[in-house]
N, C-alpha and C. Protein backbone atom coordinates (compact mmCIF):
# COMPACT_ATOMS: atom_id res chain seq x y z
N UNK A 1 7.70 -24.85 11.41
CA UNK A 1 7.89 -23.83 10.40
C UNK A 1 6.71 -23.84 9.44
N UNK A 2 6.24 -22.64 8.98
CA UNK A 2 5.04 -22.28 7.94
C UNK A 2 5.30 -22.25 6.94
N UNK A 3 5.43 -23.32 5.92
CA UNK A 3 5.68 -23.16 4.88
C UNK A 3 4.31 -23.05 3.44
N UNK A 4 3.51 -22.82 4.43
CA UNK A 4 2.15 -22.42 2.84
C UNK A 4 0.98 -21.75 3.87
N UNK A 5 -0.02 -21.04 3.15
CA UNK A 5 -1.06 -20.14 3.87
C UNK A 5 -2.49 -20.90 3.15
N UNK A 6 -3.26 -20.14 3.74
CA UNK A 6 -5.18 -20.28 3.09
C UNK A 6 -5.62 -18.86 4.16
N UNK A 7 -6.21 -18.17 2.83
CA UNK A 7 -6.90 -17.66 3.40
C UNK A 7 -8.22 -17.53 2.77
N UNK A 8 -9.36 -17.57 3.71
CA UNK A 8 -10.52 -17.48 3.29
C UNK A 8 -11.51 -16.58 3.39
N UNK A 9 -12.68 -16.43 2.27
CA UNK A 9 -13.11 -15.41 2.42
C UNK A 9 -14.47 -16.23 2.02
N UNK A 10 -15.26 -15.19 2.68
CA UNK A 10 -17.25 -16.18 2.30
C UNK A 10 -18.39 -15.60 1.66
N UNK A 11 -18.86 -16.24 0.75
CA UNK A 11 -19.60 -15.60 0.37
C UNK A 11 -20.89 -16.09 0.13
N UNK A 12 -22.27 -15.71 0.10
CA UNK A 12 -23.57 -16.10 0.73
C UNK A 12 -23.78 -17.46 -1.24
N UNK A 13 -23.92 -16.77 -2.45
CA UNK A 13 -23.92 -17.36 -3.33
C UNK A 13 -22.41 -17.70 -4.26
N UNK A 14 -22.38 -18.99 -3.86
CA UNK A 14 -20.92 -19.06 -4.49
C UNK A 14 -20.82 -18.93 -6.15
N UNK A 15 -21.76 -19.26 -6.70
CA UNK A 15 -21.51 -18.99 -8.10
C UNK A 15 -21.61 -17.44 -8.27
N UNK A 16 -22.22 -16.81 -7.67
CA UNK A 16 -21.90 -15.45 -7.97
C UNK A 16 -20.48 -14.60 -7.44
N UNK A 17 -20.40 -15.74 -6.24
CA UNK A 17 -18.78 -14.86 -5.90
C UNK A 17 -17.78 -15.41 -6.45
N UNK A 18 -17.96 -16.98 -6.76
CA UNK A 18 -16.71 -17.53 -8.20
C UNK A 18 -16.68 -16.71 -9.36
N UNK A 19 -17.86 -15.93 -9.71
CA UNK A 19 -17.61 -15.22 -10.71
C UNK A 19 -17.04 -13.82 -10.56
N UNK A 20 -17.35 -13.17 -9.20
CA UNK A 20 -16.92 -11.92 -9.18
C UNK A 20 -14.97 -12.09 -8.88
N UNK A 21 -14.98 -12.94 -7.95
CA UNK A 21 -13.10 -13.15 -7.55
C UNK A 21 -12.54 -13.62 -9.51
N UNK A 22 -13.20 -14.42 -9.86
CA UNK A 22 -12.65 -14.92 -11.22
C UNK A 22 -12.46 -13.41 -11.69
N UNK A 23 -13.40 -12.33 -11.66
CA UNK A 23 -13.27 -11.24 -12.36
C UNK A 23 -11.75 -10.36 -11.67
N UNK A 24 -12.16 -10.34 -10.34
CA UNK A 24 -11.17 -9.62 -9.33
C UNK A 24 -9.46 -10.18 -9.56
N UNK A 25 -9.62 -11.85 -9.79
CA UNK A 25 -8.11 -12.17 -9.70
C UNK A 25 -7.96 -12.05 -11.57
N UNK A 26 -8.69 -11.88 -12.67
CA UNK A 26 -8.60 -12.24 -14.04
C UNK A 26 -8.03 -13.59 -14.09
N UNK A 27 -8.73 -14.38 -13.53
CA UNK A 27 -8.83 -16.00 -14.06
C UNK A 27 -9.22 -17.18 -13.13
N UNK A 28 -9.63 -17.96 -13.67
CA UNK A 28 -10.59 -18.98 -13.03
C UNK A 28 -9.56 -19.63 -12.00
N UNK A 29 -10.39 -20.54 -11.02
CA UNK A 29 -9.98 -21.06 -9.82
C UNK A 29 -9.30 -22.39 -10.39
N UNK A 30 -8.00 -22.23 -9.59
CA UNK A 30 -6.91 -23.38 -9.33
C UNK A 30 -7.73 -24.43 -9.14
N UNK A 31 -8.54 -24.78 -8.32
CA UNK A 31 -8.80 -25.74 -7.92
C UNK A 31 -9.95 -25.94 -6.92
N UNK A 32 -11.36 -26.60 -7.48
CA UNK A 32 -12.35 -26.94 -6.48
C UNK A 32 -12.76 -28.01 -6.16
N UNK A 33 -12.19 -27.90 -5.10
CA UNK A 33 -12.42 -29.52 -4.26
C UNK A 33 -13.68 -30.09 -4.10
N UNK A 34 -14.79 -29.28 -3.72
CA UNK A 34 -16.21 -29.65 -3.56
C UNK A 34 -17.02 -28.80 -3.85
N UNK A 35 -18.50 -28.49 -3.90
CA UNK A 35 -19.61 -28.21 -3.81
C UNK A 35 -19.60 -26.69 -3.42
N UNK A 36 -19.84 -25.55 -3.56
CA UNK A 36 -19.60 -24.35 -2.48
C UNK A 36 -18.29 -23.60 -2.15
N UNK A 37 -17.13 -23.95 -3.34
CA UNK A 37 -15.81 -24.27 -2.35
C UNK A 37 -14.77 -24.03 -4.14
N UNK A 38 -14.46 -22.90 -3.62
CA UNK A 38 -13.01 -22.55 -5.01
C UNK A 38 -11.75 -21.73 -4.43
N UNK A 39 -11.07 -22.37 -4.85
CA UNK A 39 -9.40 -22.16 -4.31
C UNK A 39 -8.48 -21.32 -5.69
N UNK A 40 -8.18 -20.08 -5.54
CA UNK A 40 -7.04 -19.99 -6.33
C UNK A 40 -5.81 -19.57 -5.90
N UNK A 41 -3.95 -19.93 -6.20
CA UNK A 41 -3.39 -20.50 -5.63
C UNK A 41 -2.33 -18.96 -6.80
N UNK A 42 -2.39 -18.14 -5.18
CA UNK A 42 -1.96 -16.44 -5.65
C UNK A 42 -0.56 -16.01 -6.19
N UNK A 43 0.17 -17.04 -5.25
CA UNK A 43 1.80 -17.42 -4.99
C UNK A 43 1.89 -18.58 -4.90
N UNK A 44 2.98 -19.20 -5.38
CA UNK A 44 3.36 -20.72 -4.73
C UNK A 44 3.07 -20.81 -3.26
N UNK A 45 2.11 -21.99 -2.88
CA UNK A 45 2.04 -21.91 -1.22
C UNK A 45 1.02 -21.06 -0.48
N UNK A 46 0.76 -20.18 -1.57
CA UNK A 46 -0.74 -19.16 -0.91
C UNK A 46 -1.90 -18.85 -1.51
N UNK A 47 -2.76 -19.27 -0.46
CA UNK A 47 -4.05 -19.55 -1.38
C UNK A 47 -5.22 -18.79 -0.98
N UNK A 48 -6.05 -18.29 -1.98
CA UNK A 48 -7.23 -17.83 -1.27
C UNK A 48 -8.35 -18.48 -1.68
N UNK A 49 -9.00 -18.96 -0.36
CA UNK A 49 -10.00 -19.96 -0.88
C UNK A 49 -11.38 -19.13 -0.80
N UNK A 50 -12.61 -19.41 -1.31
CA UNK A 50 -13.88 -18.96 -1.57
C UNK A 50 -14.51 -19.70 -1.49
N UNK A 51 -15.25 -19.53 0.03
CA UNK A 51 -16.58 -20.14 0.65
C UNK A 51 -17.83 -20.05 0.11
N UNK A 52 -18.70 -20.55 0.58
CA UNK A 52 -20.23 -20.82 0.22
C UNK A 52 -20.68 -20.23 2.03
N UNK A 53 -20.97 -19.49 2.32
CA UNK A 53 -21.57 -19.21 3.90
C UNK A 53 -21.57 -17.98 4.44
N UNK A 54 -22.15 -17.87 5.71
CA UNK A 54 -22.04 -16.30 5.46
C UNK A 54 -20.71 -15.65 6.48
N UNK A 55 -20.54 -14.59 5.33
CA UNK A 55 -19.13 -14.31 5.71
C UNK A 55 -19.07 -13.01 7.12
N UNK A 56 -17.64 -13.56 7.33
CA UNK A 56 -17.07 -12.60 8.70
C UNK A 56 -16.89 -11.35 9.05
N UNK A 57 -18.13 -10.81 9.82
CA UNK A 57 -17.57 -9.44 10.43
C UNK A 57 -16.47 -8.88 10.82
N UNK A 58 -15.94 -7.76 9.95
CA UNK A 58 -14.80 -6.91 11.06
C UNK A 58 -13.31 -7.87 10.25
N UNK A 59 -13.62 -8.72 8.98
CA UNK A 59 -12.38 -9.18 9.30
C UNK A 59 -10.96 -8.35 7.76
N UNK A 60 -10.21 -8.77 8.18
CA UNK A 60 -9.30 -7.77 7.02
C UNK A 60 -9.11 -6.72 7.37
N UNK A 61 -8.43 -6.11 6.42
CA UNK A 61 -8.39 -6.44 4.33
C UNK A 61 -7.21 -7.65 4.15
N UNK A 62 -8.18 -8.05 3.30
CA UNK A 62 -6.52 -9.01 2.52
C UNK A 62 -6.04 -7.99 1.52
N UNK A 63 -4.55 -7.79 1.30
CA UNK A 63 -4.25 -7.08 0.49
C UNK A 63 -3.74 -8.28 -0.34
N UNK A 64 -3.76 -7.42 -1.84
CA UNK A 64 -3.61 -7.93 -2.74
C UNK A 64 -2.12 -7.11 -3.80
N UNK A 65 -1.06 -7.57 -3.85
CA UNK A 65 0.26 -6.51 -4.68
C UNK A 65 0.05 -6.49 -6.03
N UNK A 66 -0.16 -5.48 -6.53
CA UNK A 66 -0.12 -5.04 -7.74
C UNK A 66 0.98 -4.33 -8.70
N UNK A 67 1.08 -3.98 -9.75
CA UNK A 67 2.25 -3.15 -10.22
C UNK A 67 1.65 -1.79 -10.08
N UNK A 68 0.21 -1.53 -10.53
CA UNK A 68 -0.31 -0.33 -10.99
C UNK A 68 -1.58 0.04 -10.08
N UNK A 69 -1.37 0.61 -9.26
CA UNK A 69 -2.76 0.50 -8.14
C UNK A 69 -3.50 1.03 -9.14
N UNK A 70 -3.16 2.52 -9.36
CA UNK A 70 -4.12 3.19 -9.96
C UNK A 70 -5.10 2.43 -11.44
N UNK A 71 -4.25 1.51 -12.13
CA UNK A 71 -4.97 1.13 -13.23
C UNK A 71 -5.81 0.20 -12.43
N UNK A 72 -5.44 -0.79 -11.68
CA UNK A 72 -6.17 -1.86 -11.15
C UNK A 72 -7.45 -1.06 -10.86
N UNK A 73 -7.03 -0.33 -9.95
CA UNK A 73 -8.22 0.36 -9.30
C UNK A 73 -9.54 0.92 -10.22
N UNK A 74 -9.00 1.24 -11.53
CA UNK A 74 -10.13 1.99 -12.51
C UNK A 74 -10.32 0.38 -12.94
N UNK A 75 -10.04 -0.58 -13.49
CA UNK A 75 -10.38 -1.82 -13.55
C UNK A 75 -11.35 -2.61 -12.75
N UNK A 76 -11.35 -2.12 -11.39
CA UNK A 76 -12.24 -3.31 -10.64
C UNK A 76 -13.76 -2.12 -10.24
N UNK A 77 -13.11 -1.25 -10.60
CA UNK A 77 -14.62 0.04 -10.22
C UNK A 77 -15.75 -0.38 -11.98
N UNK A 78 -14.63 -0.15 -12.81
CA UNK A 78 -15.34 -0.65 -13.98
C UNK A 78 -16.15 -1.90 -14.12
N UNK A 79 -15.10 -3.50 -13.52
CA UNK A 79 -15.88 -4.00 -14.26
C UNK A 79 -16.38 -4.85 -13.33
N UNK A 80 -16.21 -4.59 -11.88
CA UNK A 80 -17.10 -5.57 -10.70
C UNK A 80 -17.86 -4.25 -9.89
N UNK A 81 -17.68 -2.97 -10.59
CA UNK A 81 -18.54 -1.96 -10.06
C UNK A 81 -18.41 -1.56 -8.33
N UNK A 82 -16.85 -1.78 -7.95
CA UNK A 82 -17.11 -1.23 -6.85
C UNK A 82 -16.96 0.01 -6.68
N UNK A 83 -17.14 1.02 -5.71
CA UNK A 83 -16.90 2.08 -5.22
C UNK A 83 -15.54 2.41 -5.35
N UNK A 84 -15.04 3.67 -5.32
CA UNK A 84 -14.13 4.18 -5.84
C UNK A 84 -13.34 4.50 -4.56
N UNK A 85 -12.05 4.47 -4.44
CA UNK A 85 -11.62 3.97 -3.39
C UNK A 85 -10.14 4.90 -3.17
N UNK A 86 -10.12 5.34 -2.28
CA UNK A 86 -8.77 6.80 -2.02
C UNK A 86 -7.24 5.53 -2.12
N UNK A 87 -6.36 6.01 -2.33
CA UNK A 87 -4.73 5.59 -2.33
C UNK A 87 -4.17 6.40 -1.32
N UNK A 88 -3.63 5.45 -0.48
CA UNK A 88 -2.89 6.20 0.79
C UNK A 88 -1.16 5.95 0.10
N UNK A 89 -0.85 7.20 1.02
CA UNK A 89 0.86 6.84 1.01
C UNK A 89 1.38 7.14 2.36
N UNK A 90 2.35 6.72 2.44
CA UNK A 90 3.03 7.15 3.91
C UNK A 90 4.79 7.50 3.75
N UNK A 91 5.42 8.60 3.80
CA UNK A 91 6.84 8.54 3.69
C UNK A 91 7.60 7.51 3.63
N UNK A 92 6.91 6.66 5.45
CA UNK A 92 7.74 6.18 5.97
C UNK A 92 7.93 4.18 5.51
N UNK A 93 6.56 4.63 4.53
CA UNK A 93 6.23 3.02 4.39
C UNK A 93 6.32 3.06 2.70
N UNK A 94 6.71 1.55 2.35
CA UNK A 94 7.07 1.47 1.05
C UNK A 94 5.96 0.94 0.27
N UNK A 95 5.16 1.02 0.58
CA UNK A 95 3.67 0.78 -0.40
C UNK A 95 3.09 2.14 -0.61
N UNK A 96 2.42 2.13 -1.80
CA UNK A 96 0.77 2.95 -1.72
C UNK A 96 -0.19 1.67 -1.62
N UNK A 97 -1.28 1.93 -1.01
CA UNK A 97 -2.79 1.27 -0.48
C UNK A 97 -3.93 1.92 -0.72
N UNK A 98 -5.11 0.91 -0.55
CA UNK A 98 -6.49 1.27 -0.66
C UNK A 98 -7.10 0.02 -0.41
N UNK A 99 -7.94 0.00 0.20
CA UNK A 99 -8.78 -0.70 0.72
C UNK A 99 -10.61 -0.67 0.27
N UNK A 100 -11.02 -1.81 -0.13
CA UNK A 100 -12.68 -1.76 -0.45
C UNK A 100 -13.02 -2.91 -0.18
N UNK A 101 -14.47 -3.50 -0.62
CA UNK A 101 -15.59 -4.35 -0.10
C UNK A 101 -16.08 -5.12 -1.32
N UNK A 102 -16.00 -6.42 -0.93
CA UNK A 102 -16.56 -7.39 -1.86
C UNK A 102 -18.11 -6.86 -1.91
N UNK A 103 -19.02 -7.65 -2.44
CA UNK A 103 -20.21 -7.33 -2.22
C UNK A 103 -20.51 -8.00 -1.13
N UNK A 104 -20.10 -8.65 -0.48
CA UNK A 104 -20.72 -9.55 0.74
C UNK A 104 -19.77 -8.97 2.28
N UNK A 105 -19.19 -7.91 1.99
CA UNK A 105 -18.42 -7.25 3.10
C UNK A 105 -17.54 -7.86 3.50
N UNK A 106 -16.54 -8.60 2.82
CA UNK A 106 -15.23 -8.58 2.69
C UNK A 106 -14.28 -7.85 2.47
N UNK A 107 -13.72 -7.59 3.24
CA UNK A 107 -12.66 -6.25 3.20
C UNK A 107 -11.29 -7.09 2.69
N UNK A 108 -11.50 -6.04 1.44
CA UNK A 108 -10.06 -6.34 0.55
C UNK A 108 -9.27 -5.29 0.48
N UNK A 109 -7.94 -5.54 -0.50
CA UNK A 109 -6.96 -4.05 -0.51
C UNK A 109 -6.13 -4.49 -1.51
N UNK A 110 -5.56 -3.68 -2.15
CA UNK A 110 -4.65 -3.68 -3.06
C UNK A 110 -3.52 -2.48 -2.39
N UNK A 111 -1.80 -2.68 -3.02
CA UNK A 111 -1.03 -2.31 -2.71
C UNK A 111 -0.08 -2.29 -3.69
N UNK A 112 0.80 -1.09 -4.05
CA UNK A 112 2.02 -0.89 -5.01
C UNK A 112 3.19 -0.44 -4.27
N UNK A 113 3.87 -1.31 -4.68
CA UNK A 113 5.94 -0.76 -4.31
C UNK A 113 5.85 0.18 -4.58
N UNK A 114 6.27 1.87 -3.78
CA UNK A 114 6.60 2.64 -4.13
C UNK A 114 7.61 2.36 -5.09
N UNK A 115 9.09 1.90 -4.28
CA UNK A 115 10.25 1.99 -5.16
C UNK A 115 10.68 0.80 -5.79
N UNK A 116 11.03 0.82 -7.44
CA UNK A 116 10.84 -0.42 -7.45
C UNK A 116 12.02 -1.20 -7.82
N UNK A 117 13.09 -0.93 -6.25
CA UNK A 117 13.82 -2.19 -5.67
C UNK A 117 13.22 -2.85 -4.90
N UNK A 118 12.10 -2.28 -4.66
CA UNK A 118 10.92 -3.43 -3.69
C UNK A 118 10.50 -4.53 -4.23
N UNK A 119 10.20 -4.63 -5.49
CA UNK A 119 9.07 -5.17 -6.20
C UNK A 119 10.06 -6.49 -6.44
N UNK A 120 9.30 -7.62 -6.04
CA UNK A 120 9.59 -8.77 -5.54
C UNK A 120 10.05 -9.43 -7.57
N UNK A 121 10.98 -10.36 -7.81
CA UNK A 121 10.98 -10.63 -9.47
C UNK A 121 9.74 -11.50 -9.82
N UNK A 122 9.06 -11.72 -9.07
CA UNK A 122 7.98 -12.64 -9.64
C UNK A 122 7.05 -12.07 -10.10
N UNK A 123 7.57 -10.48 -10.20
CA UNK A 123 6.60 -9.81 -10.76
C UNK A 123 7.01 -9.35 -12.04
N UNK A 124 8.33 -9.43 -12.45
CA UNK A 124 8.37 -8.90 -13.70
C UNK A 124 8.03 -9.79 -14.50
């Protein structure tokens, strides 16, 4: 049984990508074990760690749950300057989405409960 995750993502200068995820998650890393190497710990049990190397083609998005896509979204265009990024919906599915790019071509995403008997309490 799976009881905890890591997921990782890489990036060529780690002090510049500790600083951009520090910006992306609004707050510094849980925990760095070594040299090249920062962990912050998203959920109990799930972690996204941040490499020093060069990172993976083709891989993702990690999505990321939010309350407010739309504010997030004017938030991370503002202040890590990415590209501006469409919100999907689907009838049939209970999120809105959007998907964008670290600077090192990491494919990320953010996502909102449409309805919100979805929205998990660890969010209120």
């Amino acid at each position: 049984m799976i009881d905890e995750m890591t997921v990782q993502v890489r990036v060529l200068d780690i002090k510049e990508g500790q600083q951009w995820y520090e910006t992306f998650l609004s707050r510094k890393p849980d925990f760095i074990p070594h040299e090249g190497f920062a962990e912050w710990e998203l959920i109990p049990g799930c972690w996204l760690q941040v490499a020093e190397g060069k990172p993976a083609v083709g891989s993702g998005p990690i999505r990321f749950g939010v309350l407010n896509i739309k504010a997030e979204r004017e938030r991370l265009v503002k202040e890590l300057k990415i590209e501006f990024f469409p919100i999907h919906s689907r009838e049939e599915v209970p999120v809105k989405w959007g998907t964008f790019t670290d600077p090192w071509g990491n494919r990320l995403g953010l996502f909102e409960y449409v309805n919100e008997g979805e929205i998990k309490t660890s969010y209120k």
